[in-house]
PDB file of N, CA and C in Angstrom:
ATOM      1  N   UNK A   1      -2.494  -9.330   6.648  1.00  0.00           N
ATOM      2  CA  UNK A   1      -1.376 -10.146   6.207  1.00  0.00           C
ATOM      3  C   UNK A   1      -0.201  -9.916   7.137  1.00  0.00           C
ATOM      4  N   UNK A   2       0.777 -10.752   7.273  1.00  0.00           N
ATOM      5  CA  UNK A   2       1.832 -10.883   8.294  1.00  0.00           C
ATOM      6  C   UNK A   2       2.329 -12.007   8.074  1.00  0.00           C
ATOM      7  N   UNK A   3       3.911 -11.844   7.706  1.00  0.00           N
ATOM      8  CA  UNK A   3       4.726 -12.883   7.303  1.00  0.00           C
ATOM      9  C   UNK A   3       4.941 -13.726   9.188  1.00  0.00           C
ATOM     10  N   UNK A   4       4.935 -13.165   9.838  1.00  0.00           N
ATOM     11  CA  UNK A   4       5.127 -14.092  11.251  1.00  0.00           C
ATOM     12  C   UNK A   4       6.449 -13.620  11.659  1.00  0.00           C
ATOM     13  N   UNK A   5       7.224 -12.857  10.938  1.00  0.00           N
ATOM     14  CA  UNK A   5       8.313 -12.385  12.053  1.00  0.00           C
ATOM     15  C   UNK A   5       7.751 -11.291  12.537  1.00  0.00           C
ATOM     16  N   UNK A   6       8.767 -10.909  13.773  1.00  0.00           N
ATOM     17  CA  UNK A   6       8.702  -9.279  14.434  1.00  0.00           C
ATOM     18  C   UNK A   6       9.406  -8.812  13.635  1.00  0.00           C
ATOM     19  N   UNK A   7       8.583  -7.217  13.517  1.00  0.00           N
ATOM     20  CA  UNK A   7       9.226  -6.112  12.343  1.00  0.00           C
ATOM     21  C   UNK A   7       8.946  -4.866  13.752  1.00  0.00           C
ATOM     22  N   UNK A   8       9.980  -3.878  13.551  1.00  0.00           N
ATOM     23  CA  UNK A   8       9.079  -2.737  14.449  1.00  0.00           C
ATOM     24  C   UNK A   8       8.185  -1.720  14.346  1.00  0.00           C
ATOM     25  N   UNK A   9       7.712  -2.217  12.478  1.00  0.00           N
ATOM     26  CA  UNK A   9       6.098  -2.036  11.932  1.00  0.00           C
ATOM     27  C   UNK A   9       5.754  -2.678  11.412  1.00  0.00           C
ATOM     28  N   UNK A  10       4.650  -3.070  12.139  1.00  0.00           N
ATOM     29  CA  UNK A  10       3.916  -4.365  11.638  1.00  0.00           C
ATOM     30  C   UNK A  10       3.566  -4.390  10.303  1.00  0.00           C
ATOM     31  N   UNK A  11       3.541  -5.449   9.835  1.00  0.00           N
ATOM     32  CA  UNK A  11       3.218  -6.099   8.283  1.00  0.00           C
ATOM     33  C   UNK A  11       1.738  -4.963   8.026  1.00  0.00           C
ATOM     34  N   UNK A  12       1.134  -5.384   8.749  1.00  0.00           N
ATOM     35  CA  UNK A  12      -0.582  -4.649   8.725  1.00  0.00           C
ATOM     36  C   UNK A  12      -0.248  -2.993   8.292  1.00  0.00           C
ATOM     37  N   UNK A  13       0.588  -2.043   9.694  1.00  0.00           N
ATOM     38  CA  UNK A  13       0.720  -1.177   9.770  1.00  0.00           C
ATOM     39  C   UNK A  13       1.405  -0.585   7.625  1.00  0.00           C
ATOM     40  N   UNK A  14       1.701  -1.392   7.659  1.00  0.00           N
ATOM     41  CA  UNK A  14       3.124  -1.147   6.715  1.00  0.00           C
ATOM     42  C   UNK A  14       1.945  -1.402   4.912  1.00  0.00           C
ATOM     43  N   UNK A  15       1.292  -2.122   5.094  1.00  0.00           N
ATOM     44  CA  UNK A  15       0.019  -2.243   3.817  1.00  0.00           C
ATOM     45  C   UNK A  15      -0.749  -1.494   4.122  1.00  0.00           C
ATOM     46  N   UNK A  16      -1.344  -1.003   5.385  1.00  0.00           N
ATOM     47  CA  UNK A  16      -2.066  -0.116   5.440  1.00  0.00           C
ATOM     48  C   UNK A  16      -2.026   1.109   4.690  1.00  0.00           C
ATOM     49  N   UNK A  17      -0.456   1.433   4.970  1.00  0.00           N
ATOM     50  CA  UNK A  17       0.436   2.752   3.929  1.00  0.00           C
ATOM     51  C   UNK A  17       0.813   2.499   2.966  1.00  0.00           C
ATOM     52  N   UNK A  18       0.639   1.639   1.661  1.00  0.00           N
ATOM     53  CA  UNK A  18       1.970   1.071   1.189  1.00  0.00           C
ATOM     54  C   UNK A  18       1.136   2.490   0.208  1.00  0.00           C
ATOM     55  N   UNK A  19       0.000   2.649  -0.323  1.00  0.00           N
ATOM     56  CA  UNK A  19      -0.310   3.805  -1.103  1.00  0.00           C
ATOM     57  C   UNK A  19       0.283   5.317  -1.131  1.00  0.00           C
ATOM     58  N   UNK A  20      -0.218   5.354   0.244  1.00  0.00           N
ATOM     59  CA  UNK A  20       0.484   6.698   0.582  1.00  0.00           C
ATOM     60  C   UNK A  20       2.176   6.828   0.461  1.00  0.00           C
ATOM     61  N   UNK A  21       2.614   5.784   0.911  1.00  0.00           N
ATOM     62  CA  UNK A  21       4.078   5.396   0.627  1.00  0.00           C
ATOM     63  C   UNK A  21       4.288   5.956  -0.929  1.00  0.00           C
ATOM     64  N   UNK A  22       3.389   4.847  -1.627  1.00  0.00           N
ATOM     65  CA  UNK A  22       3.832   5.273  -3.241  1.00  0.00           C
ATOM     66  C   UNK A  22       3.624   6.212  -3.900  1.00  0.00           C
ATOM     67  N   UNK A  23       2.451   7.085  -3.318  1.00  0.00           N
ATOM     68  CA  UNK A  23       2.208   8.749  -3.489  1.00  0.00           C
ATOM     69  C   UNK A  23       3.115   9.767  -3.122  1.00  0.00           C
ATOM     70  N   UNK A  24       3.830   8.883  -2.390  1.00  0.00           N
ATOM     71  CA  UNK A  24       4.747  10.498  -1.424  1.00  0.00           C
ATOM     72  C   UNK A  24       4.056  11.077  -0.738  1.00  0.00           C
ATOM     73  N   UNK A  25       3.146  10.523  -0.274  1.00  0.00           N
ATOM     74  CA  UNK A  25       2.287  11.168   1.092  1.00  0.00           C
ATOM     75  C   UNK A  25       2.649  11.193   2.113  1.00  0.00           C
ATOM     76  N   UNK A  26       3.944  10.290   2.294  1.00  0.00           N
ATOM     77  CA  UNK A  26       4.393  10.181   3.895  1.00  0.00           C
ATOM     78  C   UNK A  26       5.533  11.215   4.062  1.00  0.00           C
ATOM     79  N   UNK A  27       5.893  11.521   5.447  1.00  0.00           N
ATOM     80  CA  UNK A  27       6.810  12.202   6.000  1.00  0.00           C
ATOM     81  C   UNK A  27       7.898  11.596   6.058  1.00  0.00           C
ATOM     82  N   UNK A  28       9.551  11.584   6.155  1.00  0.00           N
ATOM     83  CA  UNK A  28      10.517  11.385   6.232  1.00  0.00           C
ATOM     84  C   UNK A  28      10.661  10.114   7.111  1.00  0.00           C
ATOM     85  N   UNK A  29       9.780  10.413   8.629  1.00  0.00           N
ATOM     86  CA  UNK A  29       9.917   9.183   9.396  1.00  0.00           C
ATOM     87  C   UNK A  29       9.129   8.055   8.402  1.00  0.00           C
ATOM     88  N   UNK A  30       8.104   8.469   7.697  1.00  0.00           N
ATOM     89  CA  UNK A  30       7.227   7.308   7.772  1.00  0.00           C
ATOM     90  C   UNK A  30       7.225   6.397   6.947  1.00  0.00           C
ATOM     91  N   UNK A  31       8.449   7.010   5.491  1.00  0.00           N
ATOM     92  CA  UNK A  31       8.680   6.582   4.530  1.00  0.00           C
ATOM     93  C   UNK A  31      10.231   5.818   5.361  1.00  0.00           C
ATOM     94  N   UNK A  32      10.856   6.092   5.673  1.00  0.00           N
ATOM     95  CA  UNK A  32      12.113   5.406   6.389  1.00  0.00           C
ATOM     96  C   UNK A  32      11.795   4.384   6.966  1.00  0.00           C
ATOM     97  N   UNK A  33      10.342   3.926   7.840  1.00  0.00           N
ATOM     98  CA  UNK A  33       9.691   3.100   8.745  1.00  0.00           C
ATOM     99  C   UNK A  33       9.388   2.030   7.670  1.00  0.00           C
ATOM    100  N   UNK A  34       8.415   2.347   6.389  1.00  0.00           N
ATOM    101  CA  UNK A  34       8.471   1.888   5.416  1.00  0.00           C
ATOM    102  C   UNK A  34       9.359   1.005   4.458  1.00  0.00           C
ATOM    103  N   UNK A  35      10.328   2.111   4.071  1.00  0.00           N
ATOM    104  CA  UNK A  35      11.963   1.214   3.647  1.00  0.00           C
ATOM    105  C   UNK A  35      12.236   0.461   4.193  1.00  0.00           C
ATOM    106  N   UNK A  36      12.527   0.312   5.595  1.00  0.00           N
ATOM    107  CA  UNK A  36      12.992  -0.377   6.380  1.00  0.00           C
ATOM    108  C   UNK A  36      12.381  -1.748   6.524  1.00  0.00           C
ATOM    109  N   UNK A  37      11.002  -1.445   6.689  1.00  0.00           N
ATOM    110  CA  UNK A  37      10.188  -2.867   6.797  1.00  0.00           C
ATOM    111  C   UNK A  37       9.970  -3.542   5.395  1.00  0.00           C
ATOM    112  N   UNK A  38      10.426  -2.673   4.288  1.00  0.00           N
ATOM    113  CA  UNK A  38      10.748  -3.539   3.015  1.00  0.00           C
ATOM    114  C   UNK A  38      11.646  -4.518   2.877  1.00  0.00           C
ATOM    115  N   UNK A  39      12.742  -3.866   3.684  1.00  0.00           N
ATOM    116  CA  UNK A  39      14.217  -4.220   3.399  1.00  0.00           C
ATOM    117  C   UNK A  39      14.149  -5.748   4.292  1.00  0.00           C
ATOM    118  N   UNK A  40      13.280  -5.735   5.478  1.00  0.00           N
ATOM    119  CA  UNK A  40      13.377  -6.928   6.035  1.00  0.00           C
ATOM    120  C   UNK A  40      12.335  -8.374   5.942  1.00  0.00           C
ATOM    121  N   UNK A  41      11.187  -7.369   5.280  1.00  0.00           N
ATOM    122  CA  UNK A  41       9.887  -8.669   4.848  1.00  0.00           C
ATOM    123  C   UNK A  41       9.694  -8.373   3.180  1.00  0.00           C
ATOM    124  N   UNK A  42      10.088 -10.047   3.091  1.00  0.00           N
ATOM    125  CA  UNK A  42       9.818 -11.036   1.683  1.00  0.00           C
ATOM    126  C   UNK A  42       8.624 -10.451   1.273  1.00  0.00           C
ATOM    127  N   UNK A  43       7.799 -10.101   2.249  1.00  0.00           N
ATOM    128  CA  UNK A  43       6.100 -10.875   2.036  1.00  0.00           C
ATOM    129  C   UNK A  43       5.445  -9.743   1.819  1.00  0.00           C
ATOM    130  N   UNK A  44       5.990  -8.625   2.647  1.00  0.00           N
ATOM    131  CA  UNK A  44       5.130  -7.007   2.210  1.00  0.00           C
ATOM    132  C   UNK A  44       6.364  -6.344   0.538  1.00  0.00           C
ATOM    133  N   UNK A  45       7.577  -6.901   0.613  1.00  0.00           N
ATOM    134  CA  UNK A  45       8.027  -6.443  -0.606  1.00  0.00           C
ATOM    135  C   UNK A  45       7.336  -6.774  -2.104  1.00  0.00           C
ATOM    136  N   UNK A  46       6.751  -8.406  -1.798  1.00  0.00           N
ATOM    137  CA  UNK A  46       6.344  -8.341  -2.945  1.00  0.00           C
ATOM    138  C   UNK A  46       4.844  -8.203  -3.239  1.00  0.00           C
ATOM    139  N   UNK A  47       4.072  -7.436  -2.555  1.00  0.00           N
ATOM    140  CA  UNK A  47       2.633  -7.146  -2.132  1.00  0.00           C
ATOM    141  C   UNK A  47       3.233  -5.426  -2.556  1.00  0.00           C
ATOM    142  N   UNK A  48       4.054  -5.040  -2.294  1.00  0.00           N
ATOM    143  CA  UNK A  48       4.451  -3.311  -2.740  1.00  0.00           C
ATOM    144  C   UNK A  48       4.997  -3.366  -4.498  1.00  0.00           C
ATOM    145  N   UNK A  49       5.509  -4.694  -4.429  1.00  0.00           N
ATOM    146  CA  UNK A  49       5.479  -4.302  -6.112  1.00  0.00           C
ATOM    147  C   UNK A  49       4.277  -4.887  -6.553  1.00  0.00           C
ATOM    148  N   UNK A  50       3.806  -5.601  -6.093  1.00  0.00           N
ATOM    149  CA  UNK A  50       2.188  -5.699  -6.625  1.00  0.00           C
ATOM    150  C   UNK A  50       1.648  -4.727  -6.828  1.00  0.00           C
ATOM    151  N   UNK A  51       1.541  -3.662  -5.724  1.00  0.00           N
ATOM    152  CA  UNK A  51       0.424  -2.237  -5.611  1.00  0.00           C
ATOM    153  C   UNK A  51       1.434  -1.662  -6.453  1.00  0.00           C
ATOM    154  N   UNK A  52       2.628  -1.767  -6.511  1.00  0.00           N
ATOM    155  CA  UNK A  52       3.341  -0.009  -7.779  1.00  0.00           C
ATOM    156  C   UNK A  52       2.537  -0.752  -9.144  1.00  0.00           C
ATOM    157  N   UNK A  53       2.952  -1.488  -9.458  1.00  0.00           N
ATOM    158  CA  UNK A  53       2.653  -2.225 -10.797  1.00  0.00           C
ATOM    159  C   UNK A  53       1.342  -1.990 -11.126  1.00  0.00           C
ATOM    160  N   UNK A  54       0.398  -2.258 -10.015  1.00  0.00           N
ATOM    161  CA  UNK A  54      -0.974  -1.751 -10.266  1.00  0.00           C
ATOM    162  C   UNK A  54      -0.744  -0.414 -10.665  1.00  0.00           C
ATOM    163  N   UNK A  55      -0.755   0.436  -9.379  1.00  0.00           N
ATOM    164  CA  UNK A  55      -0.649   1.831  -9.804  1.00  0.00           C
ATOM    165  C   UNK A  55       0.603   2.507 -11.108  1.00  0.00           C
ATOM    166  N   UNK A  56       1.258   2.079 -11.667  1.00  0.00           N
ATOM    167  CA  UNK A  56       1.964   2.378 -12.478  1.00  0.00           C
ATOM    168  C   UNK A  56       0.996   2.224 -13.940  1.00  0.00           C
ATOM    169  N   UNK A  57      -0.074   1.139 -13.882  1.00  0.00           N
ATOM    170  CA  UNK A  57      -0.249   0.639 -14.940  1.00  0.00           C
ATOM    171  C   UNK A  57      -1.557   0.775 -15.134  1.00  0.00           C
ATOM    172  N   UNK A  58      -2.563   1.710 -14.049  1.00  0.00           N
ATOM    173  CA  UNK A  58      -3.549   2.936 -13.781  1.00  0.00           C
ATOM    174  C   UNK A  58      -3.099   3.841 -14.673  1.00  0.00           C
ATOM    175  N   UNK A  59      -1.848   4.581 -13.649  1.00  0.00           N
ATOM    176  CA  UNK A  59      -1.254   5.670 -14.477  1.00  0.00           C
ATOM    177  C   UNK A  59      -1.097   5.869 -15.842  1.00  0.00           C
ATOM    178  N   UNK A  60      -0.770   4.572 -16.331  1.00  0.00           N
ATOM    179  CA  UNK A  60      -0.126   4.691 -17.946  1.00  0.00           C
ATOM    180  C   UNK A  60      -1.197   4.773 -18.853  1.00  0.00           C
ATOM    181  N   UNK A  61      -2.666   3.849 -18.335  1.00  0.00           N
ATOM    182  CA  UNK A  61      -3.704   3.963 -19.008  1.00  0.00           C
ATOM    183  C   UNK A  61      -4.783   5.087 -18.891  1.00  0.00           C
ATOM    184  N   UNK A  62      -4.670   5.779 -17.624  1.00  0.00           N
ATOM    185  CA  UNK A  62      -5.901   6.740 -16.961  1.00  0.00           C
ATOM    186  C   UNK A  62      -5.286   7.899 -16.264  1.00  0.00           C
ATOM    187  N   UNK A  63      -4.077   8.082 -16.540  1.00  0.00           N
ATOM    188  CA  UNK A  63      -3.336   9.215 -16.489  1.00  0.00           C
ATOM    189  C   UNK A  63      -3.548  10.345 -16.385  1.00  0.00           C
ATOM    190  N   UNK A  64      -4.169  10.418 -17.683  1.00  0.00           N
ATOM    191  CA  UNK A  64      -5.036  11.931 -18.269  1.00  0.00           C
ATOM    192  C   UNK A  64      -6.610  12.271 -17.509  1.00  0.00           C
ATOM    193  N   UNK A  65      -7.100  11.119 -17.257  1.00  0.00           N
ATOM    194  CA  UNK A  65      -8.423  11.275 -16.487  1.00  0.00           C
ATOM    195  C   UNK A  65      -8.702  11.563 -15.722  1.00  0.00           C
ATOM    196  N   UNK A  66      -9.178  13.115 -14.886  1.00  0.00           N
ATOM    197  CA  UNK A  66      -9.340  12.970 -13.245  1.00  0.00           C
ATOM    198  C   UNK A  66     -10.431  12.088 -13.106  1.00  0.00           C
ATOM    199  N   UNK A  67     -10.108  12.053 -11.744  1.00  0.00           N
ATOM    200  CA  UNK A  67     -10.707  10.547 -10.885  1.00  0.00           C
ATOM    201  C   UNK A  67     -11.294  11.511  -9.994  1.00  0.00           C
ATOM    202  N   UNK A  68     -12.907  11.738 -10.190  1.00  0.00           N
ATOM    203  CA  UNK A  68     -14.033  12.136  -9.570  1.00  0.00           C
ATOM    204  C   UNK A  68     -13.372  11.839  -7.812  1.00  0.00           C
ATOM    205  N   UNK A  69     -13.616  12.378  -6.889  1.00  0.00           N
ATOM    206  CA  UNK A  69     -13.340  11.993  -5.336  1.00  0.00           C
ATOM    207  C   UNK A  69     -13.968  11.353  -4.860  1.00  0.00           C
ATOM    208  N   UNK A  70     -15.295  11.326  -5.092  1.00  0.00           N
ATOM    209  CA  UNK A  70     -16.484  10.136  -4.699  1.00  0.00           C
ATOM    210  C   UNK A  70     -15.802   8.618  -5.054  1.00  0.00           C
ATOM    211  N   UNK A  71     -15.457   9.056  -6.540  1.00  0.00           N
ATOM    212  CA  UNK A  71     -14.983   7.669  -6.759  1.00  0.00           C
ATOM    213  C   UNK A  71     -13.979   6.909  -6.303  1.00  0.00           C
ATOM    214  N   UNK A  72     -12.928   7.959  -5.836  1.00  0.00           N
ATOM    215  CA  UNK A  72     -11.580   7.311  -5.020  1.00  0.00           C
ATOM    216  C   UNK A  72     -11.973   6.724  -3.839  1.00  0.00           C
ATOM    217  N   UNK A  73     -13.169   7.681  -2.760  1.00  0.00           N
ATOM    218  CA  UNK A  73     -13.941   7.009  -1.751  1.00  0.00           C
ATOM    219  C   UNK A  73     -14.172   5.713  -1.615  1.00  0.00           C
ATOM    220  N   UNK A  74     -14.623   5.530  -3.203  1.00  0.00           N
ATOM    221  CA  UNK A  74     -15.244   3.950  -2.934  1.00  0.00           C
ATOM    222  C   UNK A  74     -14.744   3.003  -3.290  1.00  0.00           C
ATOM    223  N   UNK A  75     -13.516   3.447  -4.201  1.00  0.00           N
ATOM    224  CA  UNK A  75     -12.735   1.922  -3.975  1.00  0.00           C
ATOM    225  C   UNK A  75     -11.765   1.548  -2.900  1.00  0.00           C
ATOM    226  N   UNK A  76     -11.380   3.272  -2.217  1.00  0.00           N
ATOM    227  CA  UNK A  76     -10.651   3.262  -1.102  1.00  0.00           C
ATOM    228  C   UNK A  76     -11.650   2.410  -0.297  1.00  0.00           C
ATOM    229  N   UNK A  77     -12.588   2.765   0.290  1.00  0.00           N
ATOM    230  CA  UNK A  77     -13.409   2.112   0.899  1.00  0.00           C
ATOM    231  C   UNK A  77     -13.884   0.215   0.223  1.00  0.00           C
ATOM    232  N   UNK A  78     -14.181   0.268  -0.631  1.00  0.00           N
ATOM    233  CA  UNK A  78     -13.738  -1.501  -1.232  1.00  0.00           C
ATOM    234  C   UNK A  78     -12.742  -2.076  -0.693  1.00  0.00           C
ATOM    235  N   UNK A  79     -12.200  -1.536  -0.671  1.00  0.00           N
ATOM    236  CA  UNK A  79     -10.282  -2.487  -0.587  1.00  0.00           C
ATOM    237  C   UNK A  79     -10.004  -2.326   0.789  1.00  0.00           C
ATOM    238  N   UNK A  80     -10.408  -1.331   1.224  1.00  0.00           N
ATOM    239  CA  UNK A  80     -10.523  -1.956   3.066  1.00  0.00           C
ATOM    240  C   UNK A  80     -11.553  -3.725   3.306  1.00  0.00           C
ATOM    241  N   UNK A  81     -13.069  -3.107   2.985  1.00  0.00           N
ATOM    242  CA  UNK A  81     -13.661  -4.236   3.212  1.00  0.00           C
ATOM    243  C   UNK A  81     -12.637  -5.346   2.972  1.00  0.00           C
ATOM    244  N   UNK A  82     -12.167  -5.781   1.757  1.00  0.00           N
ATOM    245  CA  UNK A  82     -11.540  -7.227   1.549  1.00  0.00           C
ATOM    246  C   UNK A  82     -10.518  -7.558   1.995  1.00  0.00           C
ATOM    247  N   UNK A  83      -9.771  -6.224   2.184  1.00  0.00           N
ATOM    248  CA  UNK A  83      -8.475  -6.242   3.268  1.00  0.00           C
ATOM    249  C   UNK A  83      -8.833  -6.926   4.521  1.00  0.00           C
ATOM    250  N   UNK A  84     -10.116  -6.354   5.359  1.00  0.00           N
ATOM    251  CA  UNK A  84     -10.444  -6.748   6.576  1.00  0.00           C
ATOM    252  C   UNK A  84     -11.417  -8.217   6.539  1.00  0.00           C
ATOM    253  N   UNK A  85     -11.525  -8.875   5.220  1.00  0.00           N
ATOM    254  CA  UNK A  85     -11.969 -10.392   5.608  1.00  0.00           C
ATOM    255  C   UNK A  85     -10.818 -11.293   4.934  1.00  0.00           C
ATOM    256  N   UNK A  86      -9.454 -10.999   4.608  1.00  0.00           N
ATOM    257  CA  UNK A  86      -8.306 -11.854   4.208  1.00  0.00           C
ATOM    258  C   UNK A  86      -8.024 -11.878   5.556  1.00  0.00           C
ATOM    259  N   UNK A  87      -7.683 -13.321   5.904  1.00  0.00           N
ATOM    260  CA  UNK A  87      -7.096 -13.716   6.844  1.00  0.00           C
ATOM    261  C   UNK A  87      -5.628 -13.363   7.113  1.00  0.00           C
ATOM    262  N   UNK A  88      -5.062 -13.093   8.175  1.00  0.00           N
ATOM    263  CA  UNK A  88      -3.865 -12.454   8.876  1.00  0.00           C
ATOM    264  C   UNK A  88      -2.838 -13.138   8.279  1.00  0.00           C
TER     265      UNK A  88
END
């Protein structure tokens, strides 16, 4: 996905992370790189409240449940595949 302007992280780069973003997995630069490319694309802002909303609403229901690692594997791995046949 890519709204069609220049960002100085790409739309791609910037969904690629938006998880780790919402985990707090990133480092200072990477979450700032992040903000930043919020602050200027329509199109990945509302694709990041898409993914919190998801993940917020995981959380609220499956909270309490650990999530086997195999299993994170494979939907991590799912959601690439469909990521990589949506058109740009």
């Amino acid at each position: 996905m890519s709204c069609g302007n220049h960002h100085d992280t790409p739309c791609s780069d910037v969904l690629d992370r938006i998880y780790s973003y919402l985990d707090g997995e990133l480092d200072e630069n990477g979450c700032a790189d992040i903000r930043q490319h919020l602050d200027e694309c329509h199109s990945c802002l509302d694709e990041y409240g898409l993914e919190k909303a998801v993940k917020q609403l995981v959380a609220k229901h499956c909270g309490c449940d650990p999530v086997p690692d195999d299993l994170r594997a494979k939907v991590m791995t799912r959601i690439e595949q469909v990521r990589a046949q949506l058109p740009d």
